[in-house]
N, C-alpha and C. Protein backbone atom coordinates (compact mmCIF):
# COMPACT_ATOMS: atom_id res chain seq x y z
N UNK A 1 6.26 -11.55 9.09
CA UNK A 1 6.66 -11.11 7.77
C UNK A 1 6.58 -12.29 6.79
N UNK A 2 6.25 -11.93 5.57
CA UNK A 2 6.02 -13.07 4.05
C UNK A 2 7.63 -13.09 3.81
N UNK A 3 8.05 -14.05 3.47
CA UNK A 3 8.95 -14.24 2.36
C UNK A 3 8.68 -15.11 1.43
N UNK A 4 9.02 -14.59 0.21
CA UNK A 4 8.70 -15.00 -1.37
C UNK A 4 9.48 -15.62 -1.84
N UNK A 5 9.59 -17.25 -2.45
CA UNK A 5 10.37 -17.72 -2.77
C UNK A 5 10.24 -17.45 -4.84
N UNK A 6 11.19 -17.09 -5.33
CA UNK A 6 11.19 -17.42 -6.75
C UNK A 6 12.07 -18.53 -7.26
N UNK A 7 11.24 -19.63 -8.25
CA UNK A 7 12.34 -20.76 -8.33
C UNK A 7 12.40 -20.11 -10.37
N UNK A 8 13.65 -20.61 -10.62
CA UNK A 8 14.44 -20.61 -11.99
C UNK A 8 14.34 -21.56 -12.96
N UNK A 9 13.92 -21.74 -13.73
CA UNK A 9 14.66 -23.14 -14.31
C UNK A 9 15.34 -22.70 -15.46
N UNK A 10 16.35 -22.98 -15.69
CA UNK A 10 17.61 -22.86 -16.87
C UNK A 10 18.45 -24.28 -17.48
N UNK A 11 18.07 -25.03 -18.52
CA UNK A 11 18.42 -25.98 -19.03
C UNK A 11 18.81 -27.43 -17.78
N UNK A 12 17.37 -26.97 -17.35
CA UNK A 12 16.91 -28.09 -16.72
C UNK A 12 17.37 -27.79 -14.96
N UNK A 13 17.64 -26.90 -14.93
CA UNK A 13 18.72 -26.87 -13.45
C UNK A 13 17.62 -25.81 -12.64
N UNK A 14 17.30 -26.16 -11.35
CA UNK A 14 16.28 -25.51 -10.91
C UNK A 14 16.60 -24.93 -9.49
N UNK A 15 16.85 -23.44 -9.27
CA UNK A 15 17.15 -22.93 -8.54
C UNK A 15 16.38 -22.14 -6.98
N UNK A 16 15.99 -21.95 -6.30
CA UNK A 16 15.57 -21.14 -5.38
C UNK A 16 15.96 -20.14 -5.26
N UNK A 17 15.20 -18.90 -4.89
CA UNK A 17 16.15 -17.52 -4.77
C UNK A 17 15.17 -17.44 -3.62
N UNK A 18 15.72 -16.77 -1.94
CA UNK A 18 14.69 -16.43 -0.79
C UNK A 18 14.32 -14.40 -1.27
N UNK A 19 13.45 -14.13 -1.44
CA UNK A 19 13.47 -12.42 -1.45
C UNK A 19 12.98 -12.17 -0.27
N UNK A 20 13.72 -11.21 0.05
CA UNK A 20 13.52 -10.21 1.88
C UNK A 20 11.88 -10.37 1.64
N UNK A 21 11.63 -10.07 3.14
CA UNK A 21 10.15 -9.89 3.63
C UNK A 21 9.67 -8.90 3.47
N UNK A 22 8.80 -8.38 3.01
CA UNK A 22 8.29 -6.97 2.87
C UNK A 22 7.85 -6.48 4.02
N UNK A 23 7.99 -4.98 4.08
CA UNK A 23 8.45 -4.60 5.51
C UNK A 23 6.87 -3.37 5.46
N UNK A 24 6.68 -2.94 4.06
CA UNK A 24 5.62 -2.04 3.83
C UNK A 24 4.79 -2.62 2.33
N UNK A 25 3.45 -1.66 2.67
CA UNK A 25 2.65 -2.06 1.34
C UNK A 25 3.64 -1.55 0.36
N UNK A 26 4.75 -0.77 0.47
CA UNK A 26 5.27 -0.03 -0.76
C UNK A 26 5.82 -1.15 -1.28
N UNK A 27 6.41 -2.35 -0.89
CA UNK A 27 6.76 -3.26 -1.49
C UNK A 27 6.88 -4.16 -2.18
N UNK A 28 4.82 -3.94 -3.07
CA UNK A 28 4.21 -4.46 -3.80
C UNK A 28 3.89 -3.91 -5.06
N UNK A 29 3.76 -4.59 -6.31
CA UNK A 29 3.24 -3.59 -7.43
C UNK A 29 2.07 -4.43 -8.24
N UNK A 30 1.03 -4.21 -8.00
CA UNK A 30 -0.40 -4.80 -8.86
C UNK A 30 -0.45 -4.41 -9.72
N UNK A 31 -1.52 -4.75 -10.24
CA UNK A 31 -2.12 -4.55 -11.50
C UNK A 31 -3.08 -3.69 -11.06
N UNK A 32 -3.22 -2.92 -11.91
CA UNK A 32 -4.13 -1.76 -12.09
C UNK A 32 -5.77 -2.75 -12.61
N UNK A 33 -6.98 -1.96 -12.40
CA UNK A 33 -7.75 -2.89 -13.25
C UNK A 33 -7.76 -2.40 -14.62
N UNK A 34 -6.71 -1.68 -15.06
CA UNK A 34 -6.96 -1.82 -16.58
C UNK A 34 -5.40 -2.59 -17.36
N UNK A 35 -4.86 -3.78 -16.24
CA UNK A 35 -3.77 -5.00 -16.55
C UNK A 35 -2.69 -3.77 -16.36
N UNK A 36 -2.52 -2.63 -15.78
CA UNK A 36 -1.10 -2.26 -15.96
C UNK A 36 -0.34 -1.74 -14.62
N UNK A 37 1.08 -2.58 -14.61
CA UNK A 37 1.42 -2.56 -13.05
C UNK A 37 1.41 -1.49 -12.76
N UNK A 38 1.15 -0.96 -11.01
CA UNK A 38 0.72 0.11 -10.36
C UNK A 38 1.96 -0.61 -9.04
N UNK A 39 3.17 0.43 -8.59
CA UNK A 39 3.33 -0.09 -7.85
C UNK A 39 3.22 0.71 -6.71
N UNK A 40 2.80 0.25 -5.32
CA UNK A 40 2.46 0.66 -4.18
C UNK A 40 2.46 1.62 -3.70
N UNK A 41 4.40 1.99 -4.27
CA UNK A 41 5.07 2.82 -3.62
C UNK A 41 4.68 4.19 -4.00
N UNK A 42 3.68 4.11 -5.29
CA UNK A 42 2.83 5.20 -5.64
C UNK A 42 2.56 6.16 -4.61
N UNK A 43 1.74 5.27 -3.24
CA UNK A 43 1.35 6.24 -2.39
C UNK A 43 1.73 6.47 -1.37
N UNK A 44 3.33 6.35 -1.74
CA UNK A 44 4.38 7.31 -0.36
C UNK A 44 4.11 8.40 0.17
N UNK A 45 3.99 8.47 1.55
CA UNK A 45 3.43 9.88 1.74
C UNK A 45 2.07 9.49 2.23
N UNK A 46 1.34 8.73 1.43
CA UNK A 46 -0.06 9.10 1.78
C UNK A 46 -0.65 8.15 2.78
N UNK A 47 -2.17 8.35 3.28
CA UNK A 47 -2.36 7.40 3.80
C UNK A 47 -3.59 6.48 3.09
N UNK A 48 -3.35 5.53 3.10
CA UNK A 48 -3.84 4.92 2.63
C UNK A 48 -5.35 3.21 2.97
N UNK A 49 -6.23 3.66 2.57
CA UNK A 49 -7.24 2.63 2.53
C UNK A 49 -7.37 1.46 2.03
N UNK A 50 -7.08 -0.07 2.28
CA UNK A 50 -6.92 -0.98 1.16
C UNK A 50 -8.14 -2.11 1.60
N UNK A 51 -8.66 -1.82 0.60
CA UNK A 51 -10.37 -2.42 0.99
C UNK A 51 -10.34 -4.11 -0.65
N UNK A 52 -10.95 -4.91 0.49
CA UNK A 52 -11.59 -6.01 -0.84
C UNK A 52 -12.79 -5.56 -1.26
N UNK A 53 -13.21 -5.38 -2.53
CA UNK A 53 -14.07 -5.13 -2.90
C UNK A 53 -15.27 -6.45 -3.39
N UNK A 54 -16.47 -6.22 -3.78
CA UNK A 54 -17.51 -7.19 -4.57
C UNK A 54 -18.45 -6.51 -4.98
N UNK A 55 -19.02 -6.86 -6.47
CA UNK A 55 -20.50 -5.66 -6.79
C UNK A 55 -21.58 -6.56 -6.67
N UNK A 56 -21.61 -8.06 -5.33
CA UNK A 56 -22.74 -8.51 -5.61
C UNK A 56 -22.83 -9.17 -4.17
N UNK A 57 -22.72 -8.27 -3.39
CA UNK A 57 -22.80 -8.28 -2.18
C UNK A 57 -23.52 -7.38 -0.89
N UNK A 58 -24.31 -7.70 -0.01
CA UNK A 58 -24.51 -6.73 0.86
C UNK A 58 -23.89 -5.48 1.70
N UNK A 59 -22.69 -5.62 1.07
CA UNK A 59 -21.83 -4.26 1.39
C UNK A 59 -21.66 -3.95 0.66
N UNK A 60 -21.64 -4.07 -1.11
CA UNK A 60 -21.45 -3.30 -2.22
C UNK A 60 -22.16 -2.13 -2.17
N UNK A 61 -23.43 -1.54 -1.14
CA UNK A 61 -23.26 -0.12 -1.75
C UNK A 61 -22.18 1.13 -0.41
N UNK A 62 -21.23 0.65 0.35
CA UNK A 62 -20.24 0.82 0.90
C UNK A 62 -19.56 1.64 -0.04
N UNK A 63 -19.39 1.24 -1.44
CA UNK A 63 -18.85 2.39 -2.42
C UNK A 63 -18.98 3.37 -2.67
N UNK A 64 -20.05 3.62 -2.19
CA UNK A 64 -20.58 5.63 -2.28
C UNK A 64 -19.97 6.05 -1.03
N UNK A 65 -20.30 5.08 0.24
CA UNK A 65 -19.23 5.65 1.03
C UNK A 65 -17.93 5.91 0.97
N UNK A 66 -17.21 4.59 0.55
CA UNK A 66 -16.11 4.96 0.23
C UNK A 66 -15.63 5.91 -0.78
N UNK A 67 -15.93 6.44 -1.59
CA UNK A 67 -15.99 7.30 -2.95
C UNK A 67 -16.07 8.82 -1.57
N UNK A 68 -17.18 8.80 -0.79
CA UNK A 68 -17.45 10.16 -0.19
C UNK A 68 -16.12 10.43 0.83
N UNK A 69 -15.69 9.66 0.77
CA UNK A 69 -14.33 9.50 1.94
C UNK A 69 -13.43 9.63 1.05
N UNK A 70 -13.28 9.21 -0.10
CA UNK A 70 -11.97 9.45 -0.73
C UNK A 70 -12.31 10.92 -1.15
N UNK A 71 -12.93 11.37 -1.98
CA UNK A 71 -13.36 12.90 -2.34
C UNK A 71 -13.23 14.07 -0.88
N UNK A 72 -13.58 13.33 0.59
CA UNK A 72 -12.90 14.30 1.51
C UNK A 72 -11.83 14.41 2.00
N UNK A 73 -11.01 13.59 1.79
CA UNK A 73 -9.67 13.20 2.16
C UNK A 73 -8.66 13.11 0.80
N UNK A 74 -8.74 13.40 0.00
CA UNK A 74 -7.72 13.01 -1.28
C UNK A 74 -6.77 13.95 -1.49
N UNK A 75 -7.26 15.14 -1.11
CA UNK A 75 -6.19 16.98 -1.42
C UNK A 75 -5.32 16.55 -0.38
N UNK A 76 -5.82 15.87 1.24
CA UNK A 76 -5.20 15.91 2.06
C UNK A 76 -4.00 14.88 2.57
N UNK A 77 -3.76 14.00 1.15
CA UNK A 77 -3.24 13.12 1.55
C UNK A 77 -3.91 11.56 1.45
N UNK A 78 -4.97 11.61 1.14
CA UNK A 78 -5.75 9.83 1.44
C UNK A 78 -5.96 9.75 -0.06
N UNK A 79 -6.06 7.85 0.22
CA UNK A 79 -5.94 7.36 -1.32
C UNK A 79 -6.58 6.27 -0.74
N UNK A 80 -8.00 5.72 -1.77
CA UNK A 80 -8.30 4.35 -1.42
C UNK A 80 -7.98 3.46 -2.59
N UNK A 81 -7.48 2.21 -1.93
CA UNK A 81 -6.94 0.69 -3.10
C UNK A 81 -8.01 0.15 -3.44
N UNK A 82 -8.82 -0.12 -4.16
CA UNK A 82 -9.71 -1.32 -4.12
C UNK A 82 -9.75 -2.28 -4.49
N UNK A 83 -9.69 -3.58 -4.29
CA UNK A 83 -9.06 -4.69 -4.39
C UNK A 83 -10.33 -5.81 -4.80
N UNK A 84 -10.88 -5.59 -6.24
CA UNK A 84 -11.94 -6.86 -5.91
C UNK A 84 -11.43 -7.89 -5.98
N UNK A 85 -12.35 -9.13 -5.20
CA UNK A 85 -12.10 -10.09 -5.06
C UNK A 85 -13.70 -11.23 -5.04
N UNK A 86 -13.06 -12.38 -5.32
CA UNK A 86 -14.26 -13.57 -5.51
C UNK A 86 -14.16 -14.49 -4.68
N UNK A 87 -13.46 -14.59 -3.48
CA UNK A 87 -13.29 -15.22 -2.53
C UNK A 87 -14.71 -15.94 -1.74
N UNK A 88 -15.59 -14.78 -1.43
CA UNK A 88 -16.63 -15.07 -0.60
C UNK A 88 -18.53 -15.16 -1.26
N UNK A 89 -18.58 -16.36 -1.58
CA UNK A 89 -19.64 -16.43 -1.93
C UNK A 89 -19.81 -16.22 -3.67
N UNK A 90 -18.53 -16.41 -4.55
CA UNK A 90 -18.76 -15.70 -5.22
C UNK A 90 -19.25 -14.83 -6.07
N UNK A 91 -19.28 -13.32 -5.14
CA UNK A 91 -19.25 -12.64 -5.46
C UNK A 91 -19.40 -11.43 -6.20
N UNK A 92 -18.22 -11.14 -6.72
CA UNK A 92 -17.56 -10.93 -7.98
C UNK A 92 -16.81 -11.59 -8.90
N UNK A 93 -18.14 -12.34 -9.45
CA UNK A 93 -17.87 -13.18 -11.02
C UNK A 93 -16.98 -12.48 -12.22
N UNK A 94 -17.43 -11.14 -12.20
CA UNK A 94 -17.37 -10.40 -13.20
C UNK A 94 -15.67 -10.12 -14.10
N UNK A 95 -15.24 -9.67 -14.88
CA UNK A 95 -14.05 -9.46 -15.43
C UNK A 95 -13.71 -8.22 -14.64
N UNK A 96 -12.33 -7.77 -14.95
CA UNK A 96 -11.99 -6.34 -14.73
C UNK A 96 -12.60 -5.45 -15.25
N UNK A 97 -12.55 -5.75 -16.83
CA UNK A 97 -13.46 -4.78 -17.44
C UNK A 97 -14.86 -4.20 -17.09
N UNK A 98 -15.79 -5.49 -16.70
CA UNK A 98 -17.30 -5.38 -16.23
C UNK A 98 -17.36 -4.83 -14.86
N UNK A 99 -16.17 -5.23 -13.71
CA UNK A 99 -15.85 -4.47 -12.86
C UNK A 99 -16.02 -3.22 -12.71
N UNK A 100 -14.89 -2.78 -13.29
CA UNK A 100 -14.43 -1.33 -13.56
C UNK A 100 -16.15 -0.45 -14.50
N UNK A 101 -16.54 -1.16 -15.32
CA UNK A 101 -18.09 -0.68 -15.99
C UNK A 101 -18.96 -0.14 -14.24
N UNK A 102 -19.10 -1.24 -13.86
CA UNK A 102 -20.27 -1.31 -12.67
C UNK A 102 -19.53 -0.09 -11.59
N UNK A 103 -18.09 -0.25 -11.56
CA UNK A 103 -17.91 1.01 -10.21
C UNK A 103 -18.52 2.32 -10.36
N UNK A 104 -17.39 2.49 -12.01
CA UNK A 104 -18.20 3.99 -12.03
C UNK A 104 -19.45 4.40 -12.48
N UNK A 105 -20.56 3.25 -13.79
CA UNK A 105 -21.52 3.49 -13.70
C UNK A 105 -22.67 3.55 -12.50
N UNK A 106 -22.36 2.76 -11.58
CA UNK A 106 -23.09 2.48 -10.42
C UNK A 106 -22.79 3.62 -9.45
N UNK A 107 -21.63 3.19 -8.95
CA UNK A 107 -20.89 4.50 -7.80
C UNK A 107 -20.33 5.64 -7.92
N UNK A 108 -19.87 5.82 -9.49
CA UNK A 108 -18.90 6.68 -9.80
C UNK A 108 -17.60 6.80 -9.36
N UNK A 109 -16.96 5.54 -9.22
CA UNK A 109 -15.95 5.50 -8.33
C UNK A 109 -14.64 5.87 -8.94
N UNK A 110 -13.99 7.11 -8.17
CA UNK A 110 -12.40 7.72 -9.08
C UNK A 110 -11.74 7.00 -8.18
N UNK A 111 -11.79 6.48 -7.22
CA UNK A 111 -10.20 5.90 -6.31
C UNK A 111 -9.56 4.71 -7.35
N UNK A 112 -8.31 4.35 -7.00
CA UNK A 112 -7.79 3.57 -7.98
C UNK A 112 -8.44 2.07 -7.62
N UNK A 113 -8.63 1.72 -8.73
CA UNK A 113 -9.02 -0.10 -8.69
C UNK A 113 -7.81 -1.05 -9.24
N UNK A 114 -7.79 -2.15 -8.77
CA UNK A 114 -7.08 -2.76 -9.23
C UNK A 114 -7.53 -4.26 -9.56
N UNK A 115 -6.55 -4.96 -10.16
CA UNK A 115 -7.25 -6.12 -11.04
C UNK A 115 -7.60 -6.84 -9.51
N UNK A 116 -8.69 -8.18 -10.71
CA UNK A 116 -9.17 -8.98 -9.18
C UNK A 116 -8.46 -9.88 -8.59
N UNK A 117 -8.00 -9.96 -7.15
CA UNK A 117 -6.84 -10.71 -6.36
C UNK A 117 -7.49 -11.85 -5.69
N UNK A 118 -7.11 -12.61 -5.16
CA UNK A 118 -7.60 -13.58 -4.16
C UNK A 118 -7.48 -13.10 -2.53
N UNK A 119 -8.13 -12.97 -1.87
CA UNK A 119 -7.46 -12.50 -0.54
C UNK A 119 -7.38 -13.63 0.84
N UNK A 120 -7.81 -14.60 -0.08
CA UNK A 120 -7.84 -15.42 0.91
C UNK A 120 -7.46 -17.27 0.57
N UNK A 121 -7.00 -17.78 0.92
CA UNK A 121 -6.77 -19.41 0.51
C UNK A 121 -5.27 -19.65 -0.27
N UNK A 122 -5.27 -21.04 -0.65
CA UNK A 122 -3.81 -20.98 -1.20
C UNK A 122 -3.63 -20.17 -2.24
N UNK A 123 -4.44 -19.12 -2.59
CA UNK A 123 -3.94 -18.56 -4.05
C UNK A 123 -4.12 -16.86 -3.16
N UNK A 124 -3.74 -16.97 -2.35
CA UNK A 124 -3.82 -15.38 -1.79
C UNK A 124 -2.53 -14.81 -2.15
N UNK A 125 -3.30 -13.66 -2.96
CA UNK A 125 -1.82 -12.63 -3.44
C UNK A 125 -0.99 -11.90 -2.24
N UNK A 126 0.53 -11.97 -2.21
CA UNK A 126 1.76 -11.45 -1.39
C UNK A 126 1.25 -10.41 -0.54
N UNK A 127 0.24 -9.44 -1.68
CA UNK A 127 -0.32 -8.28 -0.43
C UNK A 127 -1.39 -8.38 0.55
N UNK A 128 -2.15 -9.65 0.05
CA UNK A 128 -3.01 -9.90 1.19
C UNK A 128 -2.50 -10.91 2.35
N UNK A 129 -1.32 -11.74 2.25
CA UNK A 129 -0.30 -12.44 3.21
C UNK A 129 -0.01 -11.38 3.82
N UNK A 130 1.06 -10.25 3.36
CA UNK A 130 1.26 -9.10 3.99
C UNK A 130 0.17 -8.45 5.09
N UNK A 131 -0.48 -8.12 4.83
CA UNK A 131 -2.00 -7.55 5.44
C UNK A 131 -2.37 -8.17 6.49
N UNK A 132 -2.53 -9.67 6.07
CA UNK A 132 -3.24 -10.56 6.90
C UNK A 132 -2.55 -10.83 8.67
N UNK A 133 -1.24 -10.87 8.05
CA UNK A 133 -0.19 -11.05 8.95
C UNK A 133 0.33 -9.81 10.03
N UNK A 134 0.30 -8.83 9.07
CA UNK A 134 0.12 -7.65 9.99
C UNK A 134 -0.91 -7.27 10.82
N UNK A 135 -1.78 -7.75 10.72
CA UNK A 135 -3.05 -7.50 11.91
C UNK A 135 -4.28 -8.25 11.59
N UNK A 136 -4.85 -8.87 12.14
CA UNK A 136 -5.76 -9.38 12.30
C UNK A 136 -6.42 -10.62 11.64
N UNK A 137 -5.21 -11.47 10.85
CA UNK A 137 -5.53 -12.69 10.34
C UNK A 137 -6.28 -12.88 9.08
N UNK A 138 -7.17 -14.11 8.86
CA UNK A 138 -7.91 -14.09 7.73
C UNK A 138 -8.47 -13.11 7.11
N UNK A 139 -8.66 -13.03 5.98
CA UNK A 139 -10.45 -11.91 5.84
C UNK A 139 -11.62 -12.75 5.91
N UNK A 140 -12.86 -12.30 6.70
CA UNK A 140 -13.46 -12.85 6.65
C UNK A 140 -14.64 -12.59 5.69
N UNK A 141 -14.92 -11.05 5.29
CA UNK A 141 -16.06 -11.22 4.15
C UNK A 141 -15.16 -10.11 3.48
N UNK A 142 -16.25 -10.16 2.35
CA UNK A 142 -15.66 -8.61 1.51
C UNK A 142 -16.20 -7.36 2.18
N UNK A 143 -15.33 -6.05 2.16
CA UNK A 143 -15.23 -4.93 2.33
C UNK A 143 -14.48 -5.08 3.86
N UNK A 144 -13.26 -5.80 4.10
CA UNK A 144 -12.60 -5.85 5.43
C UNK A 144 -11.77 -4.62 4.43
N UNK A 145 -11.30 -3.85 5.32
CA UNK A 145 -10.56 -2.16 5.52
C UNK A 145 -8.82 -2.50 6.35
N UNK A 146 -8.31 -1.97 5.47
CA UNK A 146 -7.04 -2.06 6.47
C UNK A 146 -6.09 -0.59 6.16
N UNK A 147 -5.97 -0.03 7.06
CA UNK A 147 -6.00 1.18 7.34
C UNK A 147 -4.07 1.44 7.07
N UNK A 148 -3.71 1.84 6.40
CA UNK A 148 -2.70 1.83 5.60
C UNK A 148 -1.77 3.79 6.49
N UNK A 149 -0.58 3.79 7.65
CA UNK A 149 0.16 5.26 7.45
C UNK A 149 1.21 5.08 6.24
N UNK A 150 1.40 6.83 6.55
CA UNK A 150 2.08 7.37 5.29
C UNK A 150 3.75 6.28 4.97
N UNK A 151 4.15 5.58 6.55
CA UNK A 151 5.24 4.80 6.11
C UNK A 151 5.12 3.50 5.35
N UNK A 152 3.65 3.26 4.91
CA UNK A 152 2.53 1.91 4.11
C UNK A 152 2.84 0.76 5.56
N UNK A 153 2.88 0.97 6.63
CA UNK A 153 2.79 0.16 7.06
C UNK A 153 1.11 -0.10 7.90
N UNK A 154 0.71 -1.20 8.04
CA UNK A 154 -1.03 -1.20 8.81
C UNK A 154 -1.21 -0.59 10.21
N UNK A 155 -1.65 -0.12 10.44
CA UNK A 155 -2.05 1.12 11.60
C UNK A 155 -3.39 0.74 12.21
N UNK A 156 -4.31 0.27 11.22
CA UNK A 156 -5.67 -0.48 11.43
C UNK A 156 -6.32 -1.23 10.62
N UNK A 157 -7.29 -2.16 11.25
CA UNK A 157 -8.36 -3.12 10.40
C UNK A 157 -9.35 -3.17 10.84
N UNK A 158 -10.73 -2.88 10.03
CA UNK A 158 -11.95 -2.95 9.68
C UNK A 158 -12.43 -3.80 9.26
N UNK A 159 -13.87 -4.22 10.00
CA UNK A 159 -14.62 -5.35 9.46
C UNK A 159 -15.54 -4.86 8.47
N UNK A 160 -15.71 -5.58 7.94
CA UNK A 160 -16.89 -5.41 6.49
C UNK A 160 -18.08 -4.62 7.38
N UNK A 161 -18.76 -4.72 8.62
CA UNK A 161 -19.46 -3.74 9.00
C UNK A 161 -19.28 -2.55 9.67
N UNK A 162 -18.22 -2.05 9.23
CA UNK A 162 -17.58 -0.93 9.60
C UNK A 162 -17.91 -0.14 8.29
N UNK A 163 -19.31 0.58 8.53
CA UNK A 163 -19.32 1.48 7.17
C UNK A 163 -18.01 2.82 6.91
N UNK A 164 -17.75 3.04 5.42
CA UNK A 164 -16.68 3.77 5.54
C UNK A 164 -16.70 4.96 5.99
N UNK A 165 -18.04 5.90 6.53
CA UNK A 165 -18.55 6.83 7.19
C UNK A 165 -18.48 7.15 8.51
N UNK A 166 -18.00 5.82 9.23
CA UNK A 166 -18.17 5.72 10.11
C UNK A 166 -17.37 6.48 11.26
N UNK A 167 -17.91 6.76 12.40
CA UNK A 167 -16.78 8.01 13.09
C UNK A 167 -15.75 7.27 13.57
N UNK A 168 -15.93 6.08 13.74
CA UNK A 168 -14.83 5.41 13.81
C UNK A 168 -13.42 4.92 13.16
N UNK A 169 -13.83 4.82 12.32
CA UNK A 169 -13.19 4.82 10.68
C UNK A 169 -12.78 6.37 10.26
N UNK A 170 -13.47 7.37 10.28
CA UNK A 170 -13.13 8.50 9.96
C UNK A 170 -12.14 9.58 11.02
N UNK A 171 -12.59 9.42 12.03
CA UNK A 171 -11.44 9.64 13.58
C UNK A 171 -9.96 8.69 13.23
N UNK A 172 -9.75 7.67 12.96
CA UNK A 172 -8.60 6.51 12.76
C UNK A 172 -7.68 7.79 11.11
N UNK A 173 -8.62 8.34 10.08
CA UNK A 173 -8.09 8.73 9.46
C UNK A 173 -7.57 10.05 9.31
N UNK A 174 -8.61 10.84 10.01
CA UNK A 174 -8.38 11.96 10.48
C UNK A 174 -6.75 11.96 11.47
N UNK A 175 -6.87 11.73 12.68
CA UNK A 175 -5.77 10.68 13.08
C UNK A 175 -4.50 10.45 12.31
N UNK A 176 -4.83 9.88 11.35
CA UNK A 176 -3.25 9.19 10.40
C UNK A 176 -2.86 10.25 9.78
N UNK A 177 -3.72 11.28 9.01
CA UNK A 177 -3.50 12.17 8.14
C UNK A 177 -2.46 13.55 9.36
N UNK A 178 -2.63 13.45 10.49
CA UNK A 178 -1.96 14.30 11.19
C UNK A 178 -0.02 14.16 10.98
């Protein structure tokens, strides 16, 4: 488990506060990619997909998959996160804005996006510590999958060549959605 330290400063006097460990993804609230917080707990209930994204990568066209997976699974409960990131190779140079341009002109992508995070190194955001820690360590490229049940806790992780079509991937969700 992460614990988050927040420090204070108030006329010079500088405090520590420890905050509990987060126990589920519900315990997080991002940014949306259009800057406005989205918090986790949104998708109580559901199950959930939380993928790093990139639009300049050899798995970037993974998005039509993923898009075809969220459109069969969404009435039923599934929701995919998408999380770009510039971690590997970079990437995704691009802004949120140019982001968000390229998903849906390119892929048409309705799943929710969110602003771009780090998922990896000293600047890795709380939910990818969370993630990381819950199963399977580093990320190693973009489009690693982490397979999110309805209690937001990780259930599974996917490597970037795990297309999102895959019966493997799709059995794991089929599966969760029960």
């Amino acid at each position: 488990m992460i614990r988050s330290t927040l420090v204070f400063f108030a006329m010079g006097l500088a405090a520590a506060v420890q905050l509990p460990a987060a126990s589920s993804i519900f315990d997080f609230t991002m940014d949306s990619i259009d800057g406005k917080p989205l918090p986790l707990a949104t998708f109580k209930g559901k199950v959930t997909l939380v993928v790093n994204v990139a639009s300049r990568c050899g798995f970037t066209p993974q998005y039509e998959g993923l898009e075809a997976v969220y459109e069969k699974f969404r009435d039923k409960g599934f929701v995919i996160a998408g999380f770009p990131a510039n971690n590997f190779g970079f990437q995704e140079p691009g802004t949120n804005d140019e982001i968000k341009q390229f998903c849906s002109s390119k892929y048409s992508v309705k799943f929710p996006m969110f602003a771009k995070v780090s998922v990896k190194g000293t600047d890795m955001v709380p939910l990818y510590q969370f993630l990381t820690k819950s199963m399977g360590g580093d990320i190693e490229w973009n489009f690693t999958k982490f397979l999110i049940g309805k209690d937001g806790k990780v259930i599974a992780r996917f490597a970037s060549d795990v297309e999102p079509q895959s019966p493997q991937l799709l059995a794991a969700i089929e599966k969760a959605l029960k």
